[in-house]
C-alpha atoms as a PDB file:
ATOM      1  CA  UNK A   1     121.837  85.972 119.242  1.00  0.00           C
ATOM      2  CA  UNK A   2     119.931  86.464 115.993  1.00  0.00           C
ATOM      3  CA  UNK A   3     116.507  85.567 114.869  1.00  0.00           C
ATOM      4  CA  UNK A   4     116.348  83.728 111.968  1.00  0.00           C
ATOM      5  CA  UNK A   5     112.748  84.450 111.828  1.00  0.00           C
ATOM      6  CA  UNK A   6     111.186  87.490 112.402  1.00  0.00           C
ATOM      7  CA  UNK A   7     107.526  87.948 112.935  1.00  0.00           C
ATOM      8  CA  UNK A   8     105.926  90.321 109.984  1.00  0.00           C
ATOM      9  CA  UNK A   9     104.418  93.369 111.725  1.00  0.00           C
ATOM     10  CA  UNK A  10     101.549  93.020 108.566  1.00  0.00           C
ATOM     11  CA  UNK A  11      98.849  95.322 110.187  1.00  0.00           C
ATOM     12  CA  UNK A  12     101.979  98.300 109.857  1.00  0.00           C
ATOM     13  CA  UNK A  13     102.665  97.625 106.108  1.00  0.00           C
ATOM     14  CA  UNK A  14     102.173 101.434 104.159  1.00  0.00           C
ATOM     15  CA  UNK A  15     100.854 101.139 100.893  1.00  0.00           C
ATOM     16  CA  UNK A  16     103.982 102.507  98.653  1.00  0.00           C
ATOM     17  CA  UNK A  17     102.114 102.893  95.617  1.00  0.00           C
ATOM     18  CA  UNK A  18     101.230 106.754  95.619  1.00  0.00           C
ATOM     19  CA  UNK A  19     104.612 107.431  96.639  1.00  0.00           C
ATOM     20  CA  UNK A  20     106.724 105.582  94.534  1.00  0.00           C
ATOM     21  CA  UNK A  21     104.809 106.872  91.076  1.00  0.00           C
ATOM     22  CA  UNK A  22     105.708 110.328  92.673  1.00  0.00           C
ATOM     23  CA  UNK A  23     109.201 109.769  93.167  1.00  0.00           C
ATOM     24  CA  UNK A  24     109.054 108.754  89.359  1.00  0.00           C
ATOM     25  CA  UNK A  25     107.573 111.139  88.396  1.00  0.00           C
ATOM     26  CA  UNK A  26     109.999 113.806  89.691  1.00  0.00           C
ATOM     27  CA  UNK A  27     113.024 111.645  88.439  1.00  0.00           C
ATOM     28  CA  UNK A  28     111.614 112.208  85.095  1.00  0.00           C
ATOM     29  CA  UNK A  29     111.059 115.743  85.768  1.00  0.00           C
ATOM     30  CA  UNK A  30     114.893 115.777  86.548  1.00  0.00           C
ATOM     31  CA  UNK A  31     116.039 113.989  83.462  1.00  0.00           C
ATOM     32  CA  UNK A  32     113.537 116.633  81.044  1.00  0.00           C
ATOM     33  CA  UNK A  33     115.080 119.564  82.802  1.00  0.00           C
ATOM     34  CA  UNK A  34     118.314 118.468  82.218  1.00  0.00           C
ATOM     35  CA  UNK A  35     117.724 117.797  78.658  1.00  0.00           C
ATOM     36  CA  UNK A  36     116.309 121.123  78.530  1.00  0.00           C
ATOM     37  CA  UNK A  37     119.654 122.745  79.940  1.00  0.00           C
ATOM     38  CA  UNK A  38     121.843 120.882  77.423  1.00  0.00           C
ATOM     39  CA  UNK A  39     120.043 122.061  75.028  1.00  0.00           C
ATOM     40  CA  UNK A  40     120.348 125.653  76.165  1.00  0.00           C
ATOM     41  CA  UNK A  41     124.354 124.352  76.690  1.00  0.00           C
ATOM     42  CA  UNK A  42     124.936 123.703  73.093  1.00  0.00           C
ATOM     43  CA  UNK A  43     123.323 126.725  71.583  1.00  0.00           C
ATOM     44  CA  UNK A  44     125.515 129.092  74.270  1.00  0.00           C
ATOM     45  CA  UNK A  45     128.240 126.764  72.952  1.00  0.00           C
ATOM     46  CA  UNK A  46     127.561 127.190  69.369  1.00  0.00           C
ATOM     47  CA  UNK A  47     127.343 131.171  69.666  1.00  0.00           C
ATOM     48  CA  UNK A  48     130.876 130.905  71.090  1.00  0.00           C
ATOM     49  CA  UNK A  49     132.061 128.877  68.282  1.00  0.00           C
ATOM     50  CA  UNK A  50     130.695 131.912  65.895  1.00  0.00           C
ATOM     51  CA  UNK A  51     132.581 134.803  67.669  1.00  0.00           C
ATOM     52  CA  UNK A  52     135.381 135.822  65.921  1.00  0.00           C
ATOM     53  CA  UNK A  53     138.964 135.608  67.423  1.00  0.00           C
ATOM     54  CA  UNK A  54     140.241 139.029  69.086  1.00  0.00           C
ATOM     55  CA  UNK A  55     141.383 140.791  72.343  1.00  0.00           C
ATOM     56  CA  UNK A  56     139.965 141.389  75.701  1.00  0.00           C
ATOM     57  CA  UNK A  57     137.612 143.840  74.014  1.00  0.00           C
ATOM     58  CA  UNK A  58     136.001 140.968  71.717  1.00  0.00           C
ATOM     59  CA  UNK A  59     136.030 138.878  74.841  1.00  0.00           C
ATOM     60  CA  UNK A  60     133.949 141.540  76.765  1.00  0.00           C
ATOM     61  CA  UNK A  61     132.144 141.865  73.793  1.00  0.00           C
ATOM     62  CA  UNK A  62     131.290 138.410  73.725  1.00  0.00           C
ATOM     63  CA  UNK A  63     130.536 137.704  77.235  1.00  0.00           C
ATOM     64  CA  UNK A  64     127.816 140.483  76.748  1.00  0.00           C
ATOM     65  CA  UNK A  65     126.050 138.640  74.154  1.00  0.00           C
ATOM     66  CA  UNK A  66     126.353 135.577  75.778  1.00  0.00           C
ATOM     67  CA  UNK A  67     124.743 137.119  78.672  1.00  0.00           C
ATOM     68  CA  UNK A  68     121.673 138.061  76.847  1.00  0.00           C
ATOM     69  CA  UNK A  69     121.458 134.492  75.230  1.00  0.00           C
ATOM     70  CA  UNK A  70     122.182 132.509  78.976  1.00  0.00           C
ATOM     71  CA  UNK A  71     119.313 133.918  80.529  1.00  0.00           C
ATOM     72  CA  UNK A  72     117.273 130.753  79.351  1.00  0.00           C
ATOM     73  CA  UNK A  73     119.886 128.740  81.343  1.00  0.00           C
ATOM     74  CA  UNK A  74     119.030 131.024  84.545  1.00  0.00           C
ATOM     75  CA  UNK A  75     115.525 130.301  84.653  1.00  0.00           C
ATOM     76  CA  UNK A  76     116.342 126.798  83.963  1.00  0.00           C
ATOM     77  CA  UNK A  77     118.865 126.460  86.814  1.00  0.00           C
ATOM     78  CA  UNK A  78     116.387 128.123  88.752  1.00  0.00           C
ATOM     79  CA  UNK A  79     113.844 125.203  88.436  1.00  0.00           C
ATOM     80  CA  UNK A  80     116.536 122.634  88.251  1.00  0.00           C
ATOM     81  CA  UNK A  81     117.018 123.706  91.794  1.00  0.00           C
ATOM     82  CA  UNK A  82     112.994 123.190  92.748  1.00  0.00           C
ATOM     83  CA  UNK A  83     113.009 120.095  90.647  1.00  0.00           C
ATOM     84  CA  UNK A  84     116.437 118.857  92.975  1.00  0.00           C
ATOM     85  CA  UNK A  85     115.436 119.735  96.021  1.00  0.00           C
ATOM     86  CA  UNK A  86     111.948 117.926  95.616  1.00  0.00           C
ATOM     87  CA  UNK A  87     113.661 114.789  94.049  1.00  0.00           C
ATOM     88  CA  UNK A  88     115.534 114.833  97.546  1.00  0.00           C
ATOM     89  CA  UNK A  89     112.594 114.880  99.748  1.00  0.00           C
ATOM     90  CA  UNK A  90     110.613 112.302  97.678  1.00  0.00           C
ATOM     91  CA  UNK A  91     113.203 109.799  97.413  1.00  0.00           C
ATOM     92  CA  UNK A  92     114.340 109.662 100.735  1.00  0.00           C
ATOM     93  CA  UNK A  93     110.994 109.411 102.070  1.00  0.00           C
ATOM     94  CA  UNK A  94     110.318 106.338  99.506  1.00  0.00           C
ATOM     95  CA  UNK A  95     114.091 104.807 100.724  1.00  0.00           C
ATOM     96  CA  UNK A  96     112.350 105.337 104.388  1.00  0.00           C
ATOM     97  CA  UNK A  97     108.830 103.512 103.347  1.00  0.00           C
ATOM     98  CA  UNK A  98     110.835 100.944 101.610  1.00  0.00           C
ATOM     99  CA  UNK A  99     113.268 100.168 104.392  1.00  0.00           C
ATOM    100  CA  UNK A 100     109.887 100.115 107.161  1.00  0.00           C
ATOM    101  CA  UNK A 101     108.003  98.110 104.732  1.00  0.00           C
ATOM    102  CA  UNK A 102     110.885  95.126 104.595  1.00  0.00           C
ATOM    103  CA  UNK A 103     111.117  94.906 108.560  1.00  0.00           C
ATOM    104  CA  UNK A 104     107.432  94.714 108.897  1.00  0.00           C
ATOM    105  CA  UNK A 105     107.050  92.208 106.520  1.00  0.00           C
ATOM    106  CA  UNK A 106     109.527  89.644 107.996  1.00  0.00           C
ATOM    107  CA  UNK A 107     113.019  90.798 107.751  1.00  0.00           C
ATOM    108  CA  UNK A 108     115.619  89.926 110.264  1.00  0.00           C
ATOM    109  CA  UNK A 109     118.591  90.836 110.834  1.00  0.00           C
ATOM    110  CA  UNK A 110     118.782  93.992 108.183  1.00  0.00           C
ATOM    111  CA  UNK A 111     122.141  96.530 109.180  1.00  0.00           C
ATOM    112  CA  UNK A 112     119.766  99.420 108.094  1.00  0.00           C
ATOM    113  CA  UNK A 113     117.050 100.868 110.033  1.00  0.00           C
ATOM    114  CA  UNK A 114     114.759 103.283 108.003  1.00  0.00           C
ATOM    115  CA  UNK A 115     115.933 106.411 109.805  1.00  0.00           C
ATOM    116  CA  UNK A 116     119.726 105.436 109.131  1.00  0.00           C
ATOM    117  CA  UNK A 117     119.071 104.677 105.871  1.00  0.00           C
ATOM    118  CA  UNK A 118     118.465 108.031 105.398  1.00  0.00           C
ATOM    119  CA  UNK A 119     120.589 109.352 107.526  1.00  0.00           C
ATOM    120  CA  UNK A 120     123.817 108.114 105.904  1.00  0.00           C
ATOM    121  CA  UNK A 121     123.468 110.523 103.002  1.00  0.00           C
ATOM    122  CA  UNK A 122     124.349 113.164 105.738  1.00  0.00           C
ATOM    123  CA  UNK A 123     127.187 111.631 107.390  1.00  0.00           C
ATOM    124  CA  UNK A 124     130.586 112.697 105.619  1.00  0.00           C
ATOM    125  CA  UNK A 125     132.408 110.041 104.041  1.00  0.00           C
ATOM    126  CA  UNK A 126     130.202 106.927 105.053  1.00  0.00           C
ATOM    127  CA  UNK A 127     128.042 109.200 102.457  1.00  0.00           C
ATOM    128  CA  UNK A 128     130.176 107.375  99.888  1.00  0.00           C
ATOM    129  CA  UNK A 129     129.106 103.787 100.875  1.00  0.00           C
ATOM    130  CA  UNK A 130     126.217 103.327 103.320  1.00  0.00           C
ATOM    131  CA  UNK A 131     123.580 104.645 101.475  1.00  0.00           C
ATOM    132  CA  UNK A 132     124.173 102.466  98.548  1.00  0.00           C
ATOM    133  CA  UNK A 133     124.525  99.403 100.675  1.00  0.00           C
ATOM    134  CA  UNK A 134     121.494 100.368 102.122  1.00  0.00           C
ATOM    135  CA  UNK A 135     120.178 100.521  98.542  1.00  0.00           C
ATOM    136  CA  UNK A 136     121.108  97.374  98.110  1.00  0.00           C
ATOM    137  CA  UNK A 137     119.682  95.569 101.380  1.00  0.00           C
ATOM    138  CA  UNK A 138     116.185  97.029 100.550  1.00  0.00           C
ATOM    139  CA  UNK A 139     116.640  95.473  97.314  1.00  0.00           C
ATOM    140  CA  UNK A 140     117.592  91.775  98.436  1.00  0.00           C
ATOM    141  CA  UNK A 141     114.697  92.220 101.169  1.00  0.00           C
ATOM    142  CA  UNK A 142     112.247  92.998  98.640  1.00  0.00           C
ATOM    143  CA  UNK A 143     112.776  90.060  96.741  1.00  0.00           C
ATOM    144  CA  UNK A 144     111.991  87.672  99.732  1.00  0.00           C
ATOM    145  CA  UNK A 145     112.366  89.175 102.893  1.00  0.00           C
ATOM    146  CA  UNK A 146     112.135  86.071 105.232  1.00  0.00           C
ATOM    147  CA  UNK A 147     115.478  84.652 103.131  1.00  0.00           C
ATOM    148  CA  UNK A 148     117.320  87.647 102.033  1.00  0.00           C
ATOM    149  CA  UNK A 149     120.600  87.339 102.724  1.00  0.00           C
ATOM    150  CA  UNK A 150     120.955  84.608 100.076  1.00  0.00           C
ATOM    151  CA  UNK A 151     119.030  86.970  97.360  1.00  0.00           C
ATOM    152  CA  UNK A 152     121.127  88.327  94.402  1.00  0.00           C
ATOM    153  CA  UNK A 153     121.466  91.966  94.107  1.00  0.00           C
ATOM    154  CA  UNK A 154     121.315  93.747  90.708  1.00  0.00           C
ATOM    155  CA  UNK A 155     123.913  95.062  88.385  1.00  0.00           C
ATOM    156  CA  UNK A 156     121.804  98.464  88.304  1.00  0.00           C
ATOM    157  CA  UNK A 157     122.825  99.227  92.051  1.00  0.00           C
ATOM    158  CA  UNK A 158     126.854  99.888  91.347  1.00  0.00           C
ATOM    159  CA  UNK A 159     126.099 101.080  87.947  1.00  0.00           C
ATOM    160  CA  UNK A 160     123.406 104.018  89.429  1.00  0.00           C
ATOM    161  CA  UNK A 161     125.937 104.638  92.506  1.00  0.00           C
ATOM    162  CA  UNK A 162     128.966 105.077  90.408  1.00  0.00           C
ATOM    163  CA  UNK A 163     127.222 107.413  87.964  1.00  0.00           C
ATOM    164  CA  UNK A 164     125.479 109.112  90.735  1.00  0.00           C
ATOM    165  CA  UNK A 165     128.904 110.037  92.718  1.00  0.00           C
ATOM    166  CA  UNK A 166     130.567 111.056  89.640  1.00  0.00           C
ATOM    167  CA  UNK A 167     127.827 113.209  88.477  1.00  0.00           C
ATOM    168  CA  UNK A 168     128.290 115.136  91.762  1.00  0.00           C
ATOM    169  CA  UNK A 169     131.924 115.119  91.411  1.00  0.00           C
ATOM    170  CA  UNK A 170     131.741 116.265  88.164  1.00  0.00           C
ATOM    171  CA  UNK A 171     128.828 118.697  88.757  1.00  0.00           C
ATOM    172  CA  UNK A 172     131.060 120.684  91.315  1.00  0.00           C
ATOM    173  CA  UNK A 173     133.980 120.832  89.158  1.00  0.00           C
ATOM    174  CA  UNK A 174     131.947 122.526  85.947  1.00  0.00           C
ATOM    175  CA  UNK A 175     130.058 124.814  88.105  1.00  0.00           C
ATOM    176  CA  UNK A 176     133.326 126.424  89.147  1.00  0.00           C
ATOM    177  CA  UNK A 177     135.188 126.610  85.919  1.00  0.00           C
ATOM    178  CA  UNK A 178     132.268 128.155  84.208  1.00  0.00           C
ATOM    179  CA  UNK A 179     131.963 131.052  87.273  1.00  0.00           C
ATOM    180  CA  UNK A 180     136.392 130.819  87.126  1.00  0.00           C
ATOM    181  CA  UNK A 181     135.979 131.247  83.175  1.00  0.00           C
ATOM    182  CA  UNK A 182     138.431 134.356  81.932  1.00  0.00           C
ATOM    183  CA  UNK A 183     138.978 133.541  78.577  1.00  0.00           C
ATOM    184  CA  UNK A 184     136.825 131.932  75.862  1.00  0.00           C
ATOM    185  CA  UNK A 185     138.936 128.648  75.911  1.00  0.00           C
ATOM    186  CA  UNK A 186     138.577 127.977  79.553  1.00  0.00           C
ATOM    187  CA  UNK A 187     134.443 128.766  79.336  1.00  0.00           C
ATOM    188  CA  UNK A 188     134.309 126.299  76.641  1.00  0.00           C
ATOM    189  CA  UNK A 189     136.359 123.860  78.884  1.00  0.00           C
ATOM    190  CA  UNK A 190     134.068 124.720  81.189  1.00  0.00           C
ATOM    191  CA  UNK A 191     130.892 123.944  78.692  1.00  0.00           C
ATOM    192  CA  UNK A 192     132.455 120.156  78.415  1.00  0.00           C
ATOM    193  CA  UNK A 193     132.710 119.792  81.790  1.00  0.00           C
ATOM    194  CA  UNK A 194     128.734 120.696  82.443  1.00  0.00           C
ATOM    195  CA  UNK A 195     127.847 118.291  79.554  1.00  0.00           C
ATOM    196  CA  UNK A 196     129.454 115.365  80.651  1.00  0.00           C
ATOM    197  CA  UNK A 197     127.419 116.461  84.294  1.00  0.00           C
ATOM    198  CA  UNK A 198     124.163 116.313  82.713  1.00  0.00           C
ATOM    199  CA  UNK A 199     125.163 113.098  80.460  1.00  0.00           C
ATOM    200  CA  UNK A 200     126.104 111.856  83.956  1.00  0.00           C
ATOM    201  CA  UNK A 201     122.662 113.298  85.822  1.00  0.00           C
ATOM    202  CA  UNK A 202     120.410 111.557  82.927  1.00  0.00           C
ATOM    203  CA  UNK A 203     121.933 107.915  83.334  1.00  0.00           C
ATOM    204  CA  UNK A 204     121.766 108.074  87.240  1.00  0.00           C
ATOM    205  CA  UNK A 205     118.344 109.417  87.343  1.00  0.00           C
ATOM    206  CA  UNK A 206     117.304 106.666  84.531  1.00  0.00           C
ATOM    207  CA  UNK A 207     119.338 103.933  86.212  1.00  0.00           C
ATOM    208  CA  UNK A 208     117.275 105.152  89.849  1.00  0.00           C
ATOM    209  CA  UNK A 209     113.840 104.553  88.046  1.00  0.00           C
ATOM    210  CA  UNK A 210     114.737 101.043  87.242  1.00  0.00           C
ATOM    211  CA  UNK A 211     115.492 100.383  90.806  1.00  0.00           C
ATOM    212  CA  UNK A 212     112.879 102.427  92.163  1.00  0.00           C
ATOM    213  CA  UNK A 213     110.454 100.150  89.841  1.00  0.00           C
ATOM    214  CA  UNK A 214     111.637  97.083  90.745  1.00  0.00           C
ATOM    215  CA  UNK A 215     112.237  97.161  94.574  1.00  0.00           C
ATOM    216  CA  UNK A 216     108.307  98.503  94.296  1.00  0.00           C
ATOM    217  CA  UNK A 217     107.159  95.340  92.041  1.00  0.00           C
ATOM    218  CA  UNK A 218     109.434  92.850  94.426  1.00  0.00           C
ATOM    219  CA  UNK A 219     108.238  94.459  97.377  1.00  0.00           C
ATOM    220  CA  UNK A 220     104.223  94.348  96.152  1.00  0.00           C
ATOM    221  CA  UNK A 221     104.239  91.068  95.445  1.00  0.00           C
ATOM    222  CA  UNK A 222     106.078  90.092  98.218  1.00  0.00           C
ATOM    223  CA  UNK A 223     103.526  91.852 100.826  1.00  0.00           C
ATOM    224  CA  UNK A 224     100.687  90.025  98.433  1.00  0.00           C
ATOM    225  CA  UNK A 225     102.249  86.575  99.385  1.00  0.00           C
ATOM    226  CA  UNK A 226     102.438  87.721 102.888  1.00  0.00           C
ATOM    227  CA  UNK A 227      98.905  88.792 103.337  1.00  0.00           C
ATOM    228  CA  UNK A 228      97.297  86.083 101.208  1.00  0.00           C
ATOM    229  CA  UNK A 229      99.515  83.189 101.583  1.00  0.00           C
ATOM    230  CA  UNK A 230      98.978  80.270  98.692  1.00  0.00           C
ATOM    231  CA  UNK A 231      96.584  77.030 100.492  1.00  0.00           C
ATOM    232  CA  UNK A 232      97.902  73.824 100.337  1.00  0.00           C
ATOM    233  CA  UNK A 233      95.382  71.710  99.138  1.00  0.00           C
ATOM    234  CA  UNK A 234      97.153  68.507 100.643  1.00  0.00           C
ATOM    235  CA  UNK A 235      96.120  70.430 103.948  1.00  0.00           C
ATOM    236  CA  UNK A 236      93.038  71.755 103.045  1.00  0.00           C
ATOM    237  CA  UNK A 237      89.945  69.590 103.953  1.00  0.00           C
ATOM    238  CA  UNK A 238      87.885  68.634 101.773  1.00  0.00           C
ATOM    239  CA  UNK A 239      83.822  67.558 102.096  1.00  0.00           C
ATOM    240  CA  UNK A 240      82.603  64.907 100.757  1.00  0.00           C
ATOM    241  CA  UNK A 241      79.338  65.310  98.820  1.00  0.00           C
ATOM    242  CA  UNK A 242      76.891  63.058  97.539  1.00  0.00           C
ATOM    243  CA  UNK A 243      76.804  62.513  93.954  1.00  0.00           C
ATOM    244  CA  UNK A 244      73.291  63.479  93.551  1.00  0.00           C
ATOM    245  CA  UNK A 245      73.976  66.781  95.437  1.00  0.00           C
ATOM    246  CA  UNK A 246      77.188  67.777  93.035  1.00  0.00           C
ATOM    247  CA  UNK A 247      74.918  66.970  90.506  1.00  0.00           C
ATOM    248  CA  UNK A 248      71.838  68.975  91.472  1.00  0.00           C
ATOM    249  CA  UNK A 249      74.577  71.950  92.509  1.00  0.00           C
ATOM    250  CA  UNK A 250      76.065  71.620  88.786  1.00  0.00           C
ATOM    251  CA  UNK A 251      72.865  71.719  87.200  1.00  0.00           C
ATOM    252  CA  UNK A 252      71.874  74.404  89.341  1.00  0.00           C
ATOM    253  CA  UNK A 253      74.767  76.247  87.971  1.00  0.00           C
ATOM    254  CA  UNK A 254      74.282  75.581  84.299  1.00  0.00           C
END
């Protein structure tokens, strides 16, 4: 049997405030870094386009310059990894606040407990669709989490999920061809494949702010209504004062 009302838990609410401007924050670390390394793409790209057409030898040749030029791309693969690996952490700790936050303030029934809602990014092939339905329950629960089965959920969520797969689809597919590479054609093939990756990487990280912003703004002013409910003033009772006393008391405050 379900509850149709759940009681909020108010005195366990955590204050996502600090968090969620840090999980941001690293998302927009992630999109600079990748503009960095597209940048350091196209000039590896444009040397290639300057080499002049000739045998094994000029390939060699060329792969030897291009190694002196790509070592800007090593350093910035190296911190694309810190920057990645600290985007993970952040934002499934904020997906875990989130998901706490919406059962202590009132919502019943939710399919996702915080721990699973993390968890499902770990879990081979329900990878593909529990965590963004999970996504998408802390977003309806945010909105008004006593009622929020019947809350809309935004176009963002399958727009950020598709680009987010394919960007790791895509991702593992130009990181081979460009270590595969043996001729110049099939490096520059390879060069496509990374920028349509980081084209990919920018509009999911972008598309995850959005969210991230509004689930926090939903979810703010929904623990505001919760801890400092609106008064009725039908219900409210009211004294009533003499007139000479509201009169004294406005004068007094004049």
């Amino acid at each position: 049997m379900t509850d149709p009302i759940k009681t909020p838990s108010l005195d366990q609410l955590k204050d996502p405030t600090k968090l969620t401007r840090w999980t941001i924050g690293i998302l927009y670390a992630h999109i600079g870094i990748a503009v960095i390394a597209w940048i350091a793409l196209l000039v590896a790209y444009v040397l290639m386009l300057q080499m002049p057409d000739g045998g094994s030898g000029d390939f060699q040749r060329m792969l030897a310059r291009l190694h002196l030029a790509d070592q800007s791309r090593v350093v910035i693969g190296l911190i694309q990894i810190i920057i990645w690996i600290t985007s993970i952490i952040l934002i499934l700790k904020w997906i875990y606040r989130m998901n706490d936050n919406a059962h202590q303030l009132g919502a019943a029934d939710m399919e996702f407990t915080p721990g699973w809602a993390v968890g499902w990014y770990f879990v081979p092939f329900a990878s593909l669709v529990k965590p963004y339905q999970s996504m998408k329950e802390i977003w309806k629960t945010s909105i008004d989490p006593k009622h929020w089965q019947q809350q809309p959920a935004s176009a963002l969520l399958p727009w950020w999920w598709f680009f987010f797969l394919a960007e790791n689809i895509v991702g593992r597919f130009s990181g081979k061809a460009e270590t595969d590479a043996k001729t110049p054609q099939e490096l520059m093939d390879a060069f496509d494949l990374t920028q349509i990756h980081l084209f990919m990487l920018i509009v999911a990280c972008g598309l995850l702010i959005q969210i991230i912003r509004k689930i926090y703004q939903n979810q703010t002013a929904a623990a505001s209504l919760a801890l400092y409910p609106p008064v009725d003033p039908e219900t409210t009772p009211h004294e009533e004062k003499n007139p000479e006393e509201s009169a004294s008391q406005t004068a007094d405050t004049i």
